[in-house]
C-alpha atoms as a PDB file:
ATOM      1  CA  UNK A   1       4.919  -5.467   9.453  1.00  0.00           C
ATOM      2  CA  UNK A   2       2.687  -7.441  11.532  1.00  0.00           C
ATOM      3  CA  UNK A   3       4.878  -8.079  13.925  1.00  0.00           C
ATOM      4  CA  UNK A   4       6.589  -4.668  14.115  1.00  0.00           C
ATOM      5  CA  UNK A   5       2.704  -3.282  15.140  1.00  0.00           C
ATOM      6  CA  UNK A   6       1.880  -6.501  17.292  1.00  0.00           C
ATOM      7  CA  UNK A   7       4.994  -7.601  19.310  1.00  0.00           C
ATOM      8  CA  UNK A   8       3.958 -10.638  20.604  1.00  0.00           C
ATOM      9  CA  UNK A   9       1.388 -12.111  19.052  1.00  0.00           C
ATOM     10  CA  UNK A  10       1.444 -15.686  18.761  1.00  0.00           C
ATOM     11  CA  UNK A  11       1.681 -17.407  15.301  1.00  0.00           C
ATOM     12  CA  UNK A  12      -1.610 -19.116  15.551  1.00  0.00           C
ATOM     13  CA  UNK A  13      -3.204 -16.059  15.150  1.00  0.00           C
ATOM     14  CA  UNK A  14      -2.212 -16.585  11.093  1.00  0.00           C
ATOM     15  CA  UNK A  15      -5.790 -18.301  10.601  1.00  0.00           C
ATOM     16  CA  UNK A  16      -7.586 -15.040  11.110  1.00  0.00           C
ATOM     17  CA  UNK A  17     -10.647 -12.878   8.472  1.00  0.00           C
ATOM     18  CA  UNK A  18      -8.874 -10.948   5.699  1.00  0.00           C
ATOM     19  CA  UNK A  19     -11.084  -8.053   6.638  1.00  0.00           C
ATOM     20  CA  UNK A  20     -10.966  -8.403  10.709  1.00  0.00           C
ATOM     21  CA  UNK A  21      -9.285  -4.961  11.710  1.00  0.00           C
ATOM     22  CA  UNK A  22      -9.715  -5.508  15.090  1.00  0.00           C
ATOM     23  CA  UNK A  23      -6.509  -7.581  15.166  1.00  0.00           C
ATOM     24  CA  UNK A  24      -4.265  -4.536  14.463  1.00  0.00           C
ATOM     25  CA  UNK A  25      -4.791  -2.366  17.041  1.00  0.00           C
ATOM     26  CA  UNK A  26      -2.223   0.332  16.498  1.00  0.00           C
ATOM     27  CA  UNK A  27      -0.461   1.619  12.919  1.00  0.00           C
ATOM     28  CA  UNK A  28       2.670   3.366  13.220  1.00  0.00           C
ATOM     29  CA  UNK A  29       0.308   6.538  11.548  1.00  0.00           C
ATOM     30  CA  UNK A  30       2.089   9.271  12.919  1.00  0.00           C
ATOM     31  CA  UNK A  31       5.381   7.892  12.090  1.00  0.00           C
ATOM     32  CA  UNK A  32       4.354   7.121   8.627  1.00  0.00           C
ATOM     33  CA  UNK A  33       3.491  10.797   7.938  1.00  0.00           C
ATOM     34  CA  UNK A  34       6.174  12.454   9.580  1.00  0.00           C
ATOM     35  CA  UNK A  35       8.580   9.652   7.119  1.00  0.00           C
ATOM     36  CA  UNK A  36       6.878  10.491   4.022  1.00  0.00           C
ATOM     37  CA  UNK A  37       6.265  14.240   4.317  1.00  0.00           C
ATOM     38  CA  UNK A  38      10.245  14.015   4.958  1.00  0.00           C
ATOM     39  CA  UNK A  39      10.980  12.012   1.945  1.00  0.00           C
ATOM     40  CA  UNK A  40       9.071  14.265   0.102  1.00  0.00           C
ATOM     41  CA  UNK A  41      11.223  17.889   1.254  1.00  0.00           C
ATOM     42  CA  UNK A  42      14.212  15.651   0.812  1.00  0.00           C
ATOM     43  CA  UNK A  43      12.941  15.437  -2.906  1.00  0.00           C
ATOM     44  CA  UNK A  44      12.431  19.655  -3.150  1.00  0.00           C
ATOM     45  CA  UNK A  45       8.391  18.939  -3.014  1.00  0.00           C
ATOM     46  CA  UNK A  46       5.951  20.916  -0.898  1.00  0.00           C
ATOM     47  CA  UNK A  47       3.496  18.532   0.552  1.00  0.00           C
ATOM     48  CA  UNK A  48       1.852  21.225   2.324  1.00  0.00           C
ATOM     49  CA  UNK A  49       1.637  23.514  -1.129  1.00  0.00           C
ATOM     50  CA  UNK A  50       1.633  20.878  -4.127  1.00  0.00           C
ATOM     51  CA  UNK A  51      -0.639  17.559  -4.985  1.00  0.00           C
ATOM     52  CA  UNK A  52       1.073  14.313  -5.932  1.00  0.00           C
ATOM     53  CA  UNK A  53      -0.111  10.956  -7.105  1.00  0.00           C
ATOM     54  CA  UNK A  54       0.503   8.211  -4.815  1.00  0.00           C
ATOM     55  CA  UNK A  55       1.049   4.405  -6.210  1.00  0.00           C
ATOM     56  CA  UNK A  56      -0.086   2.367  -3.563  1.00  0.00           C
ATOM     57  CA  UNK A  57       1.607  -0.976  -4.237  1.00  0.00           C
ATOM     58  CA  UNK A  58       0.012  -4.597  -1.689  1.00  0.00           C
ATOM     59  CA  UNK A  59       2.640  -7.638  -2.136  1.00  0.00           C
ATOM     60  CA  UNK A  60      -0.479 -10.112  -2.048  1.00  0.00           C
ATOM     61  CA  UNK A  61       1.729 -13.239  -2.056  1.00  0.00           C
ATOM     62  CA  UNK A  62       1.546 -13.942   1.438  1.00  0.00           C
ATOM     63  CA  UNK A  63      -2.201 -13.135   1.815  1.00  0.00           C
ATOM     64  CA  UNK A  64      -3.070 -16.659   1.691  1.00  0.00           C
ATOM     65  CA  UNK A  65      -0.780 -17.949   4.595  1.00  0.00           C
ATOM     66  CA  UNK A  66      -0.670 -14.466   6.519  1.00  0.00           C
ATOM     67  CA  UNK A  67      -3.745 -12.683   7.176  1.00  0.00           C
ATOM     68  CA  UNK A  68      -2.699 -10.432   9.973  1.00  0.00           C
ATOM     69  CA  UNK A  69       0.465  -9.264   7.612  1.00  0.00           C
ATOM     70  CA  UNK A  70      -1.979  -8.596   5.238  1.00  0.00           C
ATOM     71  CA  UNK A  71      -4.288  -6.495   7.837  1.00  0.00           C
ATOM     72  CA  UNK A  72      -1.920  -4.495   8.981  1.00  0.00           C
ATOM     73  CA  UNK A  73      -0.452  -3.867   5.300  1.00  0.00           C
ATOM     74  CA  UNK A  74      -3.800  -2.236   4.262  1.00  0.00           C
ATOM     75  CA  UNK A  75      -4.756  -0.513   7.466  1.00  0.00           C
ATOM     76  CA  UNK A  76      -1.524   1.301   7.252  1.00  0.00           C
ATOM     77  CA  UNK A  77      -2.474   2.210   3.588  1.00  0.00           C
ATOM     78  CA  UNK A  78      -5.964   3.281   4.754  1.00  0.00           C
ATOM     79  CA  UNK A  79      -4.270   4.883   7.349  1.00  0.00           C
ATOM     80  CA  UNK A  80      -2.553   7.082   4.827  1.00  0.00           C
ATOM     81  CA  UNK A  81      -5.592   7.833   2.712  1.00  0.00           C
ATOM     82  CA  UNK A  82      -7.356   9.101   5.406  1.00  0.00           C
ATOM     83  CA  UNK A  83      -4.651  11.090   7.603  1.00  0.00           C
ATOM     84  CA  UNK A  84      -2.030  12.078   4.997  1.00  0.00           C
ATOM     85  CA  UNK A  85      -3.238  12.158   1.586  1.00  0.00           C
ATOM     86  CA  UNK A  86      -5.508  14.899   0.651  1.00  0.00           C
ATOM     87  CA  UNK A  87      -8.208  16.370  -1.386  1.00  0.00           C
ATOM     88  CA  UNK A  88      -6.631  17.064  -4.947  1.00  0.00           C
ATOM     89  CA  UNK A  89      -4.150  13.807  -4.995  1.00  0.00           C
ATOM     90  CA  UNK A  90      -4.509  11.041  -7.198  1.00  0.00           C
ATOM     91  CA  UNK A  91      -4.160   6.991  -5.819  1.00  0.00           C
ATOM     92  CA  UNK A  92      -3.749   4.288  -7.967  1.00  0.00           C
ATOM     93  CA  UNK A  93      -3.647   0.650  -6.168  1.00  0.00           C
ATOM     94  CA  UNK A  94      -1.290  -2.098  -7.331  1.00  0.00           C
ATOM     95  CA  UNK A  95      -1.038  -5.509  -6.260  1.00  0.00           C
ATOM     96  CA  UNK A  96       2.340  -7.839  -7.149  1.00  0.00           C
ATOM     97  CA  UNK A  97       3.427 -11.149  -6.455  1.00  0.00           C
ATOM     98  CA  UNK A  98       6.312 -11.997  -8.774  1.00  0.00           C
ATOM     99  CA  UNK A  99       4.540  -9.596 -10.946  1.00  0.00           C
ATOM    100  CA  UNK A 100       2.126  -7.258 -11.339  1.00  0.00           C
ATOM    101  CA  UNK A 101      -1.216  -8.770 -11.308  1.00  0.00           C
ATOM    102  CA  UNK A 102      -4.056  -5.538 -10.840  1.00  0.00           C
ATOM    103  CA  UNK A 103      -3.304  -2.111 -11.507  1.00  0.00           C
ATOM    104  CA  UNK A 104      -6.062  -0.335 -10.813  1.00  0.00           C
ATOM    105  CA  UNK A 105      -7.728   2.751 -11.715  1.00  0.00           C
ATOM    106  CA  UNK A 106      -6.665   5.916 -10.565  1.00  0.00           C
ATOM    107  CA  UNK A 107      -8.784   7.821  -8.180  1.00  0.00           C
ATOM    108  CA  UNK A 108      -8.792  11.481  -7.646  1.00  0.00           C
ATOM    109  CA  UNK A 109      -9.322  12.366  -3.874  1.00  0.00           C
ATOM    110  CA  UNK A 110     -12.172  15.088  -2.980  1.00  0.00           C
ATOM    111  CA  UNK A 111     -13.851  15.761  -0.052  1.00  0.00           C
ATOM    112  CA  UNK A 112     -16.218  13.112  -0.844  1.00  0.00           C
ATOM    113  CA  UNK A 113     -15.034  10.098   1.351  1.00  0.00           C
ATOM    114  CA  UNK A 114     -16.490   8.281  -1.852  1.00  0.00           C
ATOM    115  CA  UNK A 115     -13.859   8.582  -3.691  1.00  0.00           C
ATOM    116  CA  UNK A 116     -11.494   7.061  -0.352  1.00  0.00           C
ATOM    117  CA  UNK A 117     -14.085   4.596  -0.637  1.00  0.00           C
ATOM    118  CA  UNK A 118     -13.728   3.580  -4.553  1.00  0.00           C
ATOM    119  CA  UNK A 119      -9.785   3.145  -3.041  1.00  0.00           C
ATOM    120  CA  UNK A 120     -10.742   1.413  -0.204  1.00  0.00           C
ATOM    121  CA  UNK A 121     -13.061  -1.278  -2.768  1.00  0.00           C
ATOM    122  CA  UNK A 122     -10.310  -1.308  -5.193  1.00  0.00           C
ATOM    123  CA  UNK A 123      -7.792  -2.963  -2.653  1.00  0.00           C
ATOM    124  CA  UNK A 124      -6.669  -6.313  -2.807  1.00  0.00           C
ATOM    125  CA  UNK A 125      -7.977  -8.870  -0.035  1.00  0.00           C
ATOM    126  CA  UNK A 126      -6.925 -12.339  -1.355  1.00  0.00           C
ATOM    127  CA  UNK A 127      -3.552 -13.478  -3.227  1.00  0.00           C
ATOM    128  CA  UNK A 128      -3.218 -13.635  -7.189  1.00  0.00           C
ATOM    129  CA  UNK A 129      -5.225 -16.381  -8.516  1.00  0.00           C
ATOM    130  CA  UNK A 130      -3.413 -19.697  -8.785  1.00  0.00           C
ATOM    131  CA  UNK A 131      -0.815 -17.644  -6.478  1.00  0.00           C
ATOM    132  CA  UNK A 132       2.462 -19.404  -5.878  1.00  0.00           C
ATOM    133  CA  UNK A 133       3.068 -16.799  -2.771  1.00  0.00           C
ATOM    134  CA  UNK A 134       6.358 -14.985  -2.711  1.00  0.00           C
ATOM    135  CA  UNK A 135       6.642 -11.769  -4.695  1.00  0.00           C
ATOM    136  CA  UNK A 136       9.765  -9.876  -6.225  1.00  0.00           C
ATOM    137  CA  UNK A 137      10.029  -6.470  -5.119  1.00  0.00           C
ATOM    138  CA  UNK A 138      12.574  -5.354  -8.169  1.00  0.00           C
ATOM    139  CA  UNK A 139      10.446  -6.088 -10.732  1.00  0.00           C
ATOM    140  CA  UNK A 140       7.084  -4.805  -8.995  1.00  0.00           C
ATOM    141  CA  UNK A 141       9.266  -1.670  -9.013  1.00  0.00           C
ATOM    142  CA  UNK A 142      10.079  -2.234 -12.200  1.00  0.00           C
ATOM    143  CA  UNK A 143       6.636  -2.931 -13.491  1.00  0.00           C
ATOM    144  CA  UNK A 144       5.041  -0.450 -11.876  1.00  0.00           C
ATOM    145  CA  UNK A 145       7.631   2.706 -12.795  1.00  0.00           C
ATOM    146  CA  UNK A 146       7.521   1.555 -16.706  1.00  0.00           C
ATOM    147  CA  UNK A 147       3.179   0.693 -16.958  1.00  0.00           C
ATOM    148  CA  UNK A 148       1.655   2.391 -14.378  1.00  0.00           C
ATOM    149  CA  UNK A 149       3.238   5.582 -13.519  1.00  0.00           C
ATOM    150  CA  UNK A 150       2.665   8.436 -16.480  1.00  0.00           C
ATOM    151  CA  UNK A 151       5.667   9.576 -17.938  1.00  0.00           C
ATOM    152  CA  UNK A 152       4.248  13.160 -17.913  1.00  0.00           C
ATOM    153  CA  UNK A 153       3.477  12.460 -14.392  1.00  0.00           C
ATOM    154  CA  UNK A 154       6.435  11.006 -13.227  1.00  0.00           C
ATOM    155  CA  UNK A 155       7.634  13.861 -10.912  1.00  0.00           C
ATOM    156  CA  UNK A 156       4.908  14.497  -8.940  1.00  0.00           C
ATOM    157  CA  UNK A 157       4.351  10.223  -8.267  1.00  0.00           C
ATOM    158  CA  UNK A 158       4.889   8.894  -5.479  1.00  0.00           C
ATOM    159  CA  UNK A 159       5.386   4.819  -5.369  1.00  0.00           C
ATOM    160  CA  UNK A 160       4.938   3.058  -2.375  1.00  0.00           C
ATOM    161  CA  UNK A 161       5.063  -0.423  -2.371  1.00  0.00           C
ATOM    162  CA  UNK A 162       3.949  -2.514   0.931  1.00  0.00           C
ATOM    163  CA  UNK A 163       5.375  -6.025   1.950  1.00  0.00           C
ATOM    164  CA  UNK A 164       6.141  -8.483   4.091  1.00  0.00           C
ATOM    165  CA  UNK A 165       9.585  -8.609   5.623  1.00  0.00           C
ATOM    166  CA  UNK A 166      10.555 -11.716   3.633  1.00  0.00           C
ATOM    167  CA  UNK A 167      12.819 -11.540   1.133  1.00  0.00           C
ATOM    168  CA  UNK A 168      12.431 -10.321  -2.489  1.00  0.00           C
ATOM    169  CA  UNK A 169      12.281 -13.708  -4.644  1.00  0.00           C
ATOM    170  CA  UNK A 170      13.562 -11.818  -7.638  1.00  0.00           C
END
């Protein structure tokens, strides 16, 4: 991801602050909005008309070698919040390595940036404890369609799960 928003940054930048945004200087925003607002019509929703619940999924497992990935994985989600989401959706944050290790609570957007705030704070900035790195993508899906998303809720939720572009260790 990093890479994709940084083309050419030099690997020594890896030793950089978790929470130093200044290193991404540019998220793919408008392209991320125009991609899910598409998904969604492609799915017979109504962004424009209906309210959804968005699982926000971080793949933490590279957090301890790969800041910048890690940067740019959670501006692009705050990025969302802030631009696409709106007052009237719900967010729940996830975080997975080889499993699901946080589920948050779910937060119910208003107009009071508090509540993108509680989001915001409920985001992950380190790995797992005693994280091995790596994560598996199939059963963070998995995991999160079967324990975090309602059943009654389940067609108006919206699961997106952020990584790395290494493979799935499943």
């Amino acid at each position: 991801l990093a890479a994709a928003l940084l083309p050419g940054v030099p690997a020594h930048a890896q030793t950089a602050d978790p929470r130093d945004y200044r290193l991404i200087v540019k998220v793919p925003r408008e392209e991320v909005d125009q991609w899910l607002k598409q998904e969604i019509a492609k799915s017979k929703g109504k962004f424009d008309a209906e309210r959804y619940h968005f699982v926000v999924g971080f793949s933490t497992g590279h957090y301890g070698s790969d800041p910048v990935q890690a940067i740019a994985m959670r501006r692009l989600a705050f990025s969302l919040l802030n631009h696409t989401f709106a007052a009237g959706d719900r967010v729940t944050p996830v975080s997975w390595e080889l499993e699901l290790w946080d589920r948050g609570k779910s937060i119910d957007l208003t107009d009071d940036p508090q509540t993108r705030a509680a989001f915001v704070d409920a985001v992950p900035y380190a790995p797992a404890e005693n994280s091995r790195g790596g994560h598996d993508t199939e059963r963070a899906i998995y995991e999160t369609l079967t324990d975090v998303v309602p059943k009654n809720g389940a067609a108006s939720t919206i699961v997106l799960l952020l990584t790395n572009t290494n493979q799935s260790q499943g």
